[in-house]
Protein backbone atom coordinates (compact mmCIF):
# COMPACT_ATOMS: atom_id res chain seq x y z
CA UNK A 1 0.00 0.00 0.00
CA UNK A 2 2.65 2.47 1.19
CA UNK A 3 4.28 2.05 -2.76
CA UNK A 4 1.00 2.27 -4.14
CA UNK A 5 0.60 5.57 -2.57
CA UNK A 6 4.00 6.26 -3.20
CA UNK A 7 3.19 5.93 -6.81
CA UNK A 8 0.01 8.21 -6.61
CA UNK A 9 1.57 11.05 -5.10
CA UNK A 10 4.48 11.09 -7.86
CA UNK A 11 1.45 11.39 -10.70
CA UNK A 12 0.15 14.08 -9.05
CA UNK A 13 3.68 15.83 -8.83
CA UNK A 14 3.76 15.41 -12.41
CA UNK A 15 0.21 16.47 -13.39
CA UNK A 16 -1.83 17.89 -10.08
CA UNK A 17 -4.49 18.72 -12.21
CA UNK A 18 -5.46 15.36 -13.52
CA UNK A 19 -8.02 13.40 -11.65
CA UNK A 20 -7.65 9.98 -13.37
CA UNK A 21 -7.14 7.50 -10.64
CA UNK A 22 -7.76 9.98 -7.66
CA UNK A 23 -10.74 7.63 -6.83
CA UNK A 24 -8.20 4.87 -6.43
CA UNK A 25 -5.43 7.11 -4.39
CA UNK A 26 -8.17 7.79 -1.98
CA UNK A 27 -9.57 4.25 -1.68
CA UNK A 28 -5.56 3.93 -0.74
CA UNK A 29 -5.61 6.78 1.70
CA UNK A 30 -8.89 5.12 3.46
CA UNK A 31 -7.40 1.88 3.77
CA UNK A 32 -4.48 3.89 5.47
CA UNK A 33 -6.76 5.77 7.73
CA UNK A 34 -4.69 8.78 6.85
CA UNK A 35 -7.30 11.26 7.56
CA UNK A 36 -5.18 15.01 6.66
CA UNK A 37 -4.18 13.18 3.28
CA UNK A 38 -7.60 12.35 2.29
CA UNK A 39 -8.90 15.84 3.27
CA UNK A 40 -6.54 17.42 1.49
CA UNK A 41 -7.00 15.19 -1.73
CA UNK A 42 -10.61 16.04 -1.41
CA UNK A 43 -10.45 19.73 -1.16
CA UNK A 44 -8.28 19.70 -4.10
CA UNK A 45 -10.77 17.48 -6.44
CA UNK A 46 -13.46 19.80 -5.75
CA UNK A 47 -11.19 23.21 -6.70
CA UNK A 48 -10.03 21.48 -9.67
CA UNK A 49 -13.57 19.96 -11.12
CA UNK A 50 -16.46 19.39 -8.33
CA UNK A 51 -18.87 17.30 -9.99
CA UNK A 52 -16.73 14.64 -11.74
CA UNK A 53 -17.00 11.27 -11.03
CA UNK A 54 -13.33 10.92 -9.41
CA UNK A 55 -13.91 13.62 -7.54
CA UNK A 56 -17.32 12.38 -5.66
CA UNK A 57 -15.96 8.97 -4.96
CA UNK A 58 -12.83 10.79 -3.24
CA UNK A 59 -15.20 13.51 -0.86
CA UNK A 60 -17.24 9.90 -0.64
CA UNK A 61 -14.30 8.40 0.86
CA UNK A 62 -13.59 11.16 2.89
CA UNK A 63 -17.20 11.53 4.67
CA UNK A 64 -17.07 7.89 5.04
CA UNK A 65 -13.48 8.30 7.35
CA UNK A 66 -15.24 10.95 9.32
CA UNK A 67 -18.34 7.99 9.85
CA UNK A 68 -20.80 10.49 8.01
CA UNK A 69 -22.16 7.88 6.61
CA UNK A 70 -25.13 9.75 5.41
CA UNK A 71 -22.95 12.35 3.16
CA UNK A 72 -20.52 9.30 2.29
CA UNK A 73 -23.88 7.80 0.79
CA UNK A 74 -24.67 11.04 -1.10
CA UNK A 75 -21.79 11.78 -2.97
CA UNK A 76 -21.11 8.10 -4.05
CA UNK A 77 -24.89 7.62 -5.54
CA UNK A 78 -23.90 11.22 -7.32
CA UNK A 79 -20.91 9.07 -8.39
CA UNK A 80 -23.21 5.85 -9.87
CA UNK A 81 -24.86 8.73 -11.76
CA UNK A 82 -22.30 9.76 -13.89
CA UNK A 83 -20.92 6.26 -14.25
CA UNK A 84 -23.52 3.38 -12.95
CA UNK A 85 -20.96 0.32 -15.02
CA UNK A 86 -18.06 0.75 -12.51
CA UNK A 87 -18.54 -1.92 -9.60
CA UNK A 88 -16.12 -0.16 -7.21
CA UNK A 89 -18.58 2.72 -6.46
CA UNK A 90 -21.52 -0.12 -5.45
CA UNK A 91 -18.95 -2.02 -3.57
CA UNK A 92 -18.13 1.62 -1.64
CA UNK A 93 -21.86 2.17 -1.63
CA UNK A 94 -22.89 -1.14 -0.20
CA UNK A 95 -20.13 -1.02 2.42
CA UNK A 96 -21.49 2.36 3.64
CA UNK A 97 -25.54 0.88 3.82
CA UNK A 98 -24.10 -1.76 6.00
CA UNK A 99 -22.46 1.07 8.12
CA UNK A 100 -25.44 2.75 8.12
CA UNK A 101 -27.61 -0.53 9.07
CA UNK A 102 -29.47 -0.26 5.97
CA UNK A 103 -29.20 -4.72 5.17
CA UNK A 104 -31.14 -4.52 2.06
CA UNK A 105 -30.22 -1.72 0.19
CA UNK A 106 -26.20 -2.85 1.02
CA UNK A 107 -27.27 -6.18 -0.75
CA UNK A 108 -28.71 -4.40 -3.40
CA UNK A 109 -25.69 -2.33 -4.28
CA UNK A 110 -23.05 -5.27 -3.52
CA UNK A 111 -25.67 -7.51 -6.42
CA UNK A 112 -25.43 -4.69 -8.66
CA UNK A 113 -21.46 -4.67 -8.27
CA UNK A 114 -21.54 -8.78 -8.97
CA UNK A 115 -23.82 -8.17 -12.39
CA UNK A 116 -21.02 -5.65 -13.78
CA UNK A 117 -18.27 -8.45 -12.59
CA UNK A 118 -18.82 -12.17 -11.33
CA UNK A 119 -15.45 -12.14 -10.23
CA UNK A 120 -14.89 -9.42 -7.56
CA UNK A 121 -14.56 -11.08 -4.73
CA UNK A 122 -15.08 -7.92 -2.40
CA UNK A 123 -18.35 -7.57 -3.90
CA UNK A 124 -19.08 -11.56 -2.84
CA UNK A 125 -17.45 -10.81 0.67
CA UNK A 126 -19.62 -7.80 1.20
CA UNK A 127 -22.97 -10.26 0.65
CA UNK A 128 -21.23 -12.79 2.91
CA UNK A 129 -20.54 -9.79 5.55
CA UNK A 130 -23.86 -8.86 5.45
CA UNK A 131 -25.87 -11.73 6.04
CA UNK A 132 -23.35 -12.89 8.33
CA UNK A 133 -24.85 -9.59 10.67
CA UNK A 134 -28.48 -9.91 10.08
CA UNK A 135 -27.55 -14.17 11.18
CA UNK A 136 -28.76 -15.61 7.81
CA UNK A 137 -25.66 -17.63 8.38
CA UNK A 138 -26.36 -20.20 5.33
CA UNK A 139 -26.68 -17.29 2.58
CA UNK A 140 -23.46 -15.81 4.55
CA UNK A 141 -21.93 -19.36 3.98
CA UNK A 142 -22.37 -19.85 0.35
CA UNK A 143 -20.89 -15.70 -0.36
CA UNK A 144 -18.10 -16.12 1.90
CA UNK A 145 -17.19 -19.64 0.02
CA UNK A 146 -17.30 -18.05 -3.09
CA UNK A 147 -15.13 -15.18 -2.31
CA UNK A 148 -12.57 -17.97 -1.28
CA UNK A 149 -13.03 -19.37 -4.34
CA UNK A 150 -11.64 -16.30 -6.14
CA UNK A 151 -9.15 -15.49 -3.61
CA UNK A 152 -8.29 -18.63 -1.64
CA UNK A 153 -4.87 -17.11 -0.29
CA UNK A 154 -6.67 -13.90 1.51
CA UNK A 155 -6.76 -14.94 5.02
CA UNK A 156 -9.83 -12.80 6.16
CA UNK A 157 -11.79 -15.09 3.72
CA UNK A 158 -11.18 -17.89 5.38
CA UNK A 159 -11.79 -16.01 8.72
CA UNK A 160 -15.08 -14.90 7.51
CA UNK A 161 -15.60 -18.91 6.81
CA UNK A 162 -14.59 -19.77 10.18
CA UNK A 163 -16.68 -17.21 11.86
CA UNK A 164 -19.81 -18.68 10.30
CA UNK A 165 -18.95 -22.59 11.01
CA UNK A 166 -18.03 -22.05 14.44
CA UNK A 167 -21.61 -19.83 14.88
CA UNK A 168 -23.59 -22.76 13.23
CA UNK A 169 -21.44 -25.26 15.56
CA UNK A 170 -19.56 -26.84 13.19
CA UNK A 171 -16.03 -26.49 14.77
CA UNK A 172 -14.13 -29.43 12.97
CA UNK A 173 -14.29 -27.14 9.56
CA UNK A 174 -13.76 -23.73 11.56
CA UNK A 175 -10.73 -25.32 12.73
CA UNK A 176 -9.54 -26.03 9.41
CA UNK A 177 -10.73 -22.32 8.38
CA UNK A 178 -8.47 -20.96 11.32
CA UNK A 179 -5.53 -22.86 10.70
CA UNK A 180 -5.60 -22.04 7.03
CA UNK A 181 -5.65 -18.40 7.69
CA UNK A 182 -2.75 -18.85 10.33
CA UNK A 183 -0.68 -20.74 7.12
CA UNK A 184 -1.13 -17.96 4.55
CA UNK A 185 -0.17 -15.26 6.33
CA UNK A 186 -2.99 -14.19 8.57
CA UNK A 187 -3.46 -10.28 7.89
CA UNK A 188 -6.16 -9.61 11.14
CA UNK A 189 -3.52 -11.45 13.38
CA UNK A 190 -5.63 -13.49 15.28
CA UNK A 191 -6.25 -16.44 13.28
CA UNK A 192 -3.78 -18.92 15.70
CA UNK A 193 -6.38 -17.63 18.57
CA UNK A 194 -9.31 -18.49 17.31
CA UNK A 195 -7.67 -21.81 16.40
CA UNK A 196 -7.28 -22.08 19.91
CA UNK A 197 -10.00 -21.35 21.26
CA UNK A 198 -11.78 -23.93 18.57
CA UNK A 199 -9.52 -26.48 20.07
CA UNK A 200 -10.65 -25.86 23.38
CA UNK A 201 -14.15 -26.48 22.89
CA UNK A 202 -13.30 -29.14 21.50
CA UNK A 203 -11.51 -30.51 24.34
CA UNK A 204 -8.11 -30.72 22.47
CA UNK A 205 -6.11 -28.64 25.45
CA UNK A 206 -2.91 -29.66 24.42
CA UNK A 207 -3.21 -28.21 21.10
CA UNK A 208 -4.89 -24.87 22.37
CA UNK A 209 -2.28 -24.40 24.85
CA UNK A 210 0.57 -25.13 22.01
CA UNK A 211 -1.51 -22.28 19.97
CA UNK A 212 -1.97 -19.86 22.47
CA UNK A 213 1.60 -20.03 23.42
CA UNK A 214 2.69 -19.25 19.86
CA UNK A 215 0.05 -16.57 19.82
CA UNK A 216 1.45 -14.51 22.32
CA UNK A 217 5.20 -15.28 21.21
CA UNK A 218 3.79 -13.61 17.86
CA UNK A 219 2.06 -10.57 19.00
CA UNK A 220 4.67 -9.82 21.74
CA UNK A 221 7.45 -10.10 18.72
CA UNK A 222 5.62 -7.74 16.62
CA UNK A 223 4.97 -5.35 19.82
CA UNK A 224 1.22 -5.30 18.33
CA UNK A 225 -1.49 -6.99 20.79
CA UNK A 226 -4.68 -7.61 20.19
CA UNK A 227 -6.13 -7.39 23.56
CA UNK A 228 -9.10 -9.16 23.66
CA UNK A 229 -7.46 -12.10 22.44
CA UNK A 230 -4.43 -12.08 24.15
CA UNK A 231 -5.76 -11.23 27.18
CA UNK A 232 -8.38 -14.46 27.06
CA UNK A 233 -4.82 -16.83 25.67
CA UNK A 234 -2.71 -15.57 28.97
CA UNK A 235 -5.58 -16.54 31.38
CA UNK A 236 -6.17 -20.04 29.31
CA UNK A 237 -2.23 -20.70 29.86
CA UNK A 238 -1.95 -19.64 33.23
CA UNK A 239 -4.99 -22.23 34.41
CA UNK A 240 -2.83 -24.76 32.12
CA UNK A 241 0.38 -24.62 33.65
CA UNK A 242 -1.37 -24.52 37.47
CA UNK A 243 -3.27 -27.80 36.57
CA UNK A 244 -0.06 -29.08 35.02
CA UNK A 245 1.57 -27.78 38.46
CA UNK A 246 3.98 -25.75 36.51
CA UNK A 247 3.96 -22.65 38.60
CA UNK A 248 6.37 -20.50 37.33
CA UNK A 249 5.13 -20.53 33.82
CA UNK A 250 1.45 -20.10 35.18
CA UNK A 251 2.95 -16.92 37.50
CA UNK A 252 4.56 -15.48 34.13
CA UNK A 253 0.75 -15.45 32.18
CA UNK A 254 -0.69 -14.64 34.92
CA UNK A 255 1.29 -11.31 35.41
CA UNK A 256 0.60 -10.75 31.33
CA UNK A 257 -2.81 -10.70 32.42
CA UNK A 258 -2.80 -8.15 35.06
CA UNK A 259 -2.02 -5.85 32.24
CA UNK A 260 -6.12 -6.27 30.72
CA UNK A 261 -8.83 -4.81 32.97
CA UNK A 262 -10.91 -7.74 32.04
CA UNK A 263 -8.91 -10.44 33.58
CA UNK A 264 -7.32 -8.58 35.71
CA UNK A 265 -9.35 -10.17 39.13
CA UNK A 266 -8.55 -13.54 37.39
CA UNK A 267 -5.49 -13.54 37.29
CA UNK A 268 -5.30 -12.00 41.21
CA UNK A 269 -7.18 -15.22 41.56
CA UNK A 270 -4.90 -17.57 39.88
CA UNK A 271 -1.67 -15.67 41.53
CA UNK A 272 -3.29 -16.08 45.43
CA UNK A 273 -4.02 -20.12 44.49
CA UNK A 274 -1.13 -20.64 43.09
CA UNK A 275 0.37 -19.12 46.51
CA UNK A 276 -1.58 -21.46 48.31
CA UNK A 277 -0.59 -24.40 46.08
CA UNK A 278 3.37 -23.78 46.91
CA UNK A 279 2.45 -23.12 50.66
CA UNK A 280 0.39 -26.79 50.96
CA UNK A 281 3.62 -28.82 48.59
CA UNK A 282 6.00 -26.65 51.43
CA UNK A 283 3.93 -27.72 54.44
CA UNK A 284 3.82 -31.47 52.56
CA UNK A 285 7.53 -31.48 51.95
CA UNK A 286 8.07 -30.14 55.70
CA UNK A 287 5.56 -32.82 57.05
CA UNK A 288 7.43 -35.85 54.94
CA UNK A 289 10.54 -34.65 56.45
CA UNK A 290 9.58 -34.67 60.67
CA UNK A 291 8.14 -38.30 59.66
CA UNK A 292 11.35 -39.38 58.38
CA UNK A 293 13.15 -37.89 61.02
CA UNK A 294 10.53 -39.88 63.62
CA UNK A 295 10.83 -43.14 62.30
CA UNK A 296 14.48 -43.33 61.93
CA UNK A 297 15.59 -46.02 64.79
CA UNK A 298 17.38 -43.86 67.98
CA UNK A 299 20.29 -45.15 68.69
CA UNK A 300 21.03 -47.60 71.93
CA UNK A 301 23.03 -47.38 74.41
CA UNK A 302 24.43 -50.86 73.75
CA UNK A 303 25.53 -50.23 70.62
CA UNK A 304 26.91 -46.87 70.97
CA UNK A 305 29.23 -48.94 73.64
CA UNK A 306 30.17 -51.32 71.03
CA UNK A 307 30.65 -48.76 67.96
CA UNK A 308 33.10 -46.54 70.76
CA UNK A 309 34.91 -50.13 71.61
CA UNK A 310 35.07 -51.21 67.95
CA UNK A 311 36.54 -47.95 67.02
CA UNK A 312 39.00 -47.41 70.15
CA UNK A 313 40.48 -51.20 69.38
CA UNK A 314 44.32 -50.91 68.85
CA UNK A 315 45.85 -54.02 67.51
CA UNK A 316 49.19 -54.84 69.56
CA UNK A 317 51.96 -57.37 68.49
């Protein structure tokens, strides 16, 4: 993205007065959530030529960024006016119905993007996205599948996928989703946690805790957490290592976990048992000991005699 833009802003150094693929430099800027670029984009389309199509799909982009959904909604149906054969502008129009919690006229506008091209997966994604929210989770199925189909390598497809099996309870295939996404690259970042946390409900612990652990060895490399999820993995690996009696390691997730205001009593919790756990094997260890020392045999007087006399012997030729 950052050489796309890159690429943008040297065609406007060349030519700031052409608008030919301004629409796509601030689709760019959006997914960059670089608000002062996109404003300043915007305000130049309009000086230059206000009511061409580039120009409303940019000021669309820019309400949308400032959640004025409303104006975003205006300026990208003035758009379709001009030019109703480009699917983008649906796709951005849809996308801002959902926002706006208008269902059906965000599937009508993500349809009319699939009858200008079959093969636009965002366009299928936004259908699957859709139903997904008003829980028509079989339609959802059968759009999410076939933006997988055109894009199989996009991890938030199979995310989507997973979402949906694990809501209609079938974990086996959202576990399959989840690890997929993990394998090809996982853009959202938490695809290895909701592998997990499939595992767990499925009773595989092992594997969760094996997944969790390499969750948080990610997100603490990259120095980028995602809190709810990391926050649930710490408290799931802390009860895992106090079951498996491994105390230190459950201390150390336990302390990650004092960090999230929503575990934070938890893990309190887990730190005063496991407290009370190496107090009672102390006390054990302590009352093993005094019994040993008790039934040990004491020493008679007899043979204390007889180990003085054997050792005092001289021999004398």
């Amino acid at each position: 993205l950052q050489l796309a833009r890159t690429c943008c802003e040297d065609a406007r150094t060349i030519d700031p007065y052409n608008l030919d693929s301004m629409d796509i430099f601030s689709n760019i800027l959006f997914v960059l959530e670089d608000y002062h670029a996109l404003a300043g984009l915007a305000q130049k389309c309009i000086e230059i030529e206000k009511y061409r199509f580039e120009t409303c799909i940019v000021v669309g982009n820019f309400y949308s960024i400032r959640n004025d959904h409303a104006r975003a909604i205006q300026y990208f149906t003035r758009a379709l006016r001009m030019n109703p054969d480009y699917p983008a502008a649906w796709i951005l129009l849809g996308h801002e119905f959902v926002e706006g919690k208008n269902h059906a006229a965000a599937i009508n506008a993500y349809r009319e993007a699939l009858d200008l091209n079959r093969r636009d997966h965002r366009a299928w994604y936004g259908l699957g996205e859709t139903y997904e929210i008003i829980k028509m989770y079989n339609y959802a199925l059968y759009y999410f599948k076939e933006a997988f189909a055109l894009k199989p390598n996009d991890s938030r497809y199979s995310n989507a996928l997973g979402e949906v099996y694990e809501r209609t309870q079938k974990l086996h295939e959202a576990k399959k989703c989840y690890w997929r996404s993990y394998c090809v690259g996982d853009i959202e970042g938490n695809a290895l946690a909701k592998y997990a946390h499939v595992c767990d409900h499925l009773k595989d612990e092992e594997t969760a805790a094996r997944a969790y652990m390499e969750f948080i060895r990610t997100q603490e490399l990259r120095q980028v957490k995602n809190f709810t999820e990391f926050s649930h993995a710490a408290e799931f690996l802390a009860n895992y290592h106090v079951k498996k009696r491994q105390y230190d390691q459950a201390c150390s997730y336990a302390r990650k976990c004092l960090e999230f205001p929503e575990v934070k009593n938890a893990a309190k919790d887990i730190l005063n048992k496991i407290t009370g756990l190496r107090e009672g094997q102390q006390q054990l260890k302590d009352k093993e000991f005094s019994q040993q020392q008790t039934s040990a045999p004491a020493p008679t007087a007899q043979s204390t005699i007889h180990e003085f006399d054997s050792s005092s012997t001289t021999t004398i030729d």
